[in-house]
N, C-alpha and C. Protein backbone atom coordinates (compact mmCIF):
# COMPACT_ATOMS: atom_id res chain seq x y z
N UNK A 1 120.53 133.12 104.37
CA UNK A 1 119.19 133.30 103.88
C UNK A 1 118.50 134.37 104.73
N UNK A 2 118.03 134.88 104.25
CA UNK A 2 117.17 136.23 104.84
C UNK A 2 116.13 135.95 105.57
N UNK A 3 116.12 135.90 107.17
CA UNK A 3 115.20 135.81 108.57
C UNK A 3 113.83 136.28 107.99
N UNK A 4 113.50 136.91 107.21
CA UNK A 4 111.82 137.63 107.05
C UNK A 4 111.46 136.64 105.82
N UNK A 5 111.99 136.24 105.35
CA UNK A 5 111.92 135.44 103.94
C UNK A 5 110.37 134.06 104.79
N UNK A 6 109.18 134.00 103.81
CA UNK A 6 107.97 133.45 104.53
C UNK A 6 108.29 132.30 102.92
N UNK A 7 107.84 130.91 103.75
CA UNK A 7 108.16 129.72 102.84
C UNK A 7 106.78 129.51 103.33
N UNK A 8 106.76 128.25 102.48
CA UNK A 8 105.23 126.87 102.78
C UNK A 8 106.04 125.60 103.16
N UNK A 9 105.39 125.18 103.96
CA UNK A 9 105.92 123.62 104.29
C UNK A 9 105.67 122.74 102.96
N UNK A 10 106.80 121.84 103.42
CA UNK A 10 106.36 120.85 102.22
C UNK A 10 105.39 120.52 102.07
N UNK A 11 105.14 119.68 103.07
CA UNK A 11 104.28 118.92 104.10
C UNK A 11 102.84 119.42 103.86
N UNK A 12 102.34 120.23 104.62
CA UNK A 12 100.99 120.78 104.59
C UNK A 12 100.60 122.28 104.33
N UNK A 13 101.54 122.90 103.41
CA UNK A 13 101.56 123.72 102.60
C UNK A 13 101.53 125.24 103.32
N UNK A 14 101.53 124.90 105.05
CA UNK A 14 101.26 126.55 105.84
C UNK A 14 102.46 127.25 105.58
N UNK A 15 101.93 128.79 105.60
CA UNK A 15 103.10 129.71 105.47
C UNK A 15 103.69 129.82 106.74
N UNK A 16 105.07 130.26 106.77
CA UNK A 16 105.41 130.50 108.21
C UNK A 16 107.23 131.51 108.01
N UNK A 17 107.84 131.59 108.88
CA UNK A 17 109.00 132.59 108.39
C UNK A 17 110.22 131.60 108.36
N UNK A 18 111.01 132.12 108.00
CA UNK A 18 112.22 131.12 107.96
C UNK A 18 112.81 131.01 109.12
N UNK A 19 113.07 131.99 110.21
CA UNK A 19 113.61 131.96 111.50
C UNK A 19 112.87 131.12 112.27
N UNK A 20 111.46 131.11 112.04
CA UNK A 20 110.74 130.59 113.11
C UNK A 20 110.45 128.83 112.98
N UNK A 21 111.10 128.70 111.98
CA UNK A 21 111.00 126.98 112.15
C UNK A 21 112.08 126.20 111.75
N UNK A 22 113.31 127.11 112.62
CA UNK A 22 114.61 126.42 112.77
C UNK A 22 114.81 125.19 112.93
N UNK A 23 113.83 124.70 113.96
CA UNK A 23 114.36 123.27 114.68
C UNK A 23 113.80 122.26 113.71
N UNK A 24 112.74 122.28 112.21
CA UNK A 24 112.49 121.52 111.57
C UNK A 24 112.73 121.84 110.12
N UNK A 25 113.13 122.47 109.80
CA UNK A 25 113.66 122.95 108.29
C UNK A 25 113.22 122.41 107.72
N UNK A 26 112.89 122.18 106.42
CA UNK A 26 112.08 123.85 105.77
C UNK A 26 110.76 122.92 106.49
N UNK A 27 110.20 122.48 107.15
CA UNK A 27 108.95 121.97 107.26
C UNK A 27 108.80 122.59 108.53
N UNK A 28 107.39 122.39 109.03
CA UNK A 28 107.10 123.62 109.97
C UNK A 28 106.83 122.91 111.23
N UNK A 29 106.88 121.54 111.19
CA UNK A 29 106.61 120.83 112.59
C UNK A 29 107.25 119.23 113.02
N UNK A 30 107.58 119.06 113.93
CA UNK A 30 108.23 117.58 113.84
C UNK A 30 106.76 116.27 112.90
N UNK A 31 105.98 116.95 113.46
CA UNK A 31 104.99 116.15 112.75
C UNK A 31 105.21 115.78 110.95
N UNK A 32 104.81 116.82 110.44
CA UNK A 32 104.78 117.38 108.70
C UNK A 32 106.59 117.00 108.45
N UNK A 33 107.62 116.78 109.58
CA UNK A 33 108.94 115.93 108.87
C UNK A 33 108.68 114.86 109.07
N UNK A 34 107.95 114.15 110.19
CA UNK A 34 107.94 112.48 110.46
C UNK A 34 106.73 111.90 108.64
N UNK A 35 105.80 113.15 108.68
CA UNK A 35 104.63 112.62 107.70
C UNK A 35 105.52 112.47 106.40
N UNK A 36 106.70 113.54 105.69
CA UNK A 36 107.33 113.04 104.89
C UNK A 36 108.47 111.98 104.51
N UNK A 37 108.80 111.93 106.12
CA UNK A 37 109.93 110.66 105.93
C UNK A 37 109.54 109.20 105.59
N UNK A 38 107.82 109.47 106.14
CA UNK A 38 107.14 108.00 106.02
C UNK A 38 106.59 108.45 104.42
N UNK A 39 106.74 109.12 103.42
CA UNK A 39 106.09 108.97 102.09
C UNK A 39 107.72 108.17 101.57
N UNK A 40 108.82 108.66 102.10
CA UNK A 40 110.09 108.29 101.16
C UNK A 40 109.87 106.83 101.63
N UNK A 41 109.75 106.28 102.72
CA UNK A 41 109.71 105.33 103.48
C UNK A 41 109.41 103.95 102.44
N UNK A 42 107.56 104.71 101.89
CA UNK A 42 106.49 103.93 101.62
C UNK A 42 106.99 104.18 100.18
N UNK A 43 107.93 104.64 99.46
CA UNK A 43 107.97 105.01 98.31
C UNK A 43 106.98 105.45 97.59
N UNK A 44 106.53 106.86 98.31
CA UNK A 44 105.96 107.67 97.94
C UNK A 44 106.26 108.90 96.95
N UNK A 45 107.69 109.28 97.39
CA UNK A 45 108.24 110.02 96.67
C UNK A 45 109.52 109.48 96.09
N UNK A 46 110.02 109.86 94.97
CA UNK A 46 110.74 109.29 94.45
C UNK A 46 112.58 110.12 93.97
N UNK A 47 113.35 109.33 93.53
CA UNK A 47 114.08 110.54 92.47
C UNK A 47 114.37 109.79 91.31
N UNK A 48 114.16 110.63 90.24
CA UNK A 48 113.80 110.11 88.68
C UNK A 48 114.69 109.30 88.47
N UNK A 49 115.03 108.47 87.90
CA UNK A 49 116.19 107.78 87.42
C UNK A 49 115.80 106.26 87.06
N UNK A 50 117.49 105.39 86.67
CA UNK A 50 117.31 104.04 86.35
C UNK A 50 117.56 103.69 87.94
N UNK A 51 116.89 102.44 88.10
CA UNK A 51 117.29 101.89 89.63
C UNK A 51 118.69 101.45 89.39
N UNK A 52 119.37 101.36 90.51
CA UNK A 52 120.40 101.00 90.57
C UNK A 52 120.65 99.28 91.27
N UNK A 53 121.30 98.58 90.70
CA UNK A 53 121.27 96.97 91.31
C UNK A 53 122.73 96.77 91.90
N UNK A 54 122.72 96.09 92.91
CA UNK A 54 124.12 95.98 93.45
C UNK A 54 124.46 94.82 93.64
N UNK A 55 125.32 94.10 93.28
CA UNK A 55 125.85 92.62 93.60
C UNK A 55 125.53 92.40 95.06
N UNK A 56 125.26 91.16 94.75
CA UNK A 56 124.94 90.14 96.18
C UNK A 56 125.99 89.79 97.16
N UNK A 57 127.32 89.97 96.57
CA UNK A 57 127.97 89.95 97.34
C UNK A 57 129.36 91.02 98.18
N UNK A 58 128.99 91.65 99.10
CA UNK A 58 129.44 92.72 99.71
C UNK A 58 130.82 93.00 99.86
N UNK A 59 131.73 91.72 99.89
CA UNK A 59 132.77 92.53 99.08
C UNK A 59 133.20 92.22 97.79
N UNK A 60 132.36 92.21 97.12
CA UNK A 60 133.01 93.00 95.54
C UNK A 60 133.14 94.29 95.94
N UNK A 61 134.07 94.71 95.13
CA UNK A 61 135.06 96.06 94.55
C UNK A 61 134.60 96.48 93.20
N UNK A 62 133.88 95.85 92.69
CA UNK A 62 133.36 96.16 91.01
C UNK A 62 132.66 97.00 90.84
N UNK A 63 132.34 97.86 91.45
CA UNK A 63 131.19 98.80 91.32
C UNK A 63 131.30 100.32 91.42
């Protein structure tokens, strides 16, 4: 991916460059990754679909 290439955080929408916020990808601060891990957390964010149900008992093979 191209070092000059300028994104927005997920998170709180600041611009910033792609090189310069290596250590938190694509988000721009440990903060704005901890703030989205707690929306998946709280089921905040989602991914579309049917839920999935899994037998109660852990070893079944049926699945």
């Amino acid at each position: 991916m191209n070092d000059d290439l300028i994104i927005a955080c997920p998170t709180c929408r600041k611009s910033m460059r792609w090189k310069d916020c290596k250590e938190h990808r694509p988000f721009c601060s440990k903060r704005c990754q901890l703030i989205d891990l707690g929306e998946w957390a709280n089921e905040k964010h989602t991914i579309a679909g049917q839920s999935v149900i899994l037998p109660d008992n852990e070893d079944s093979q049926d699945f």
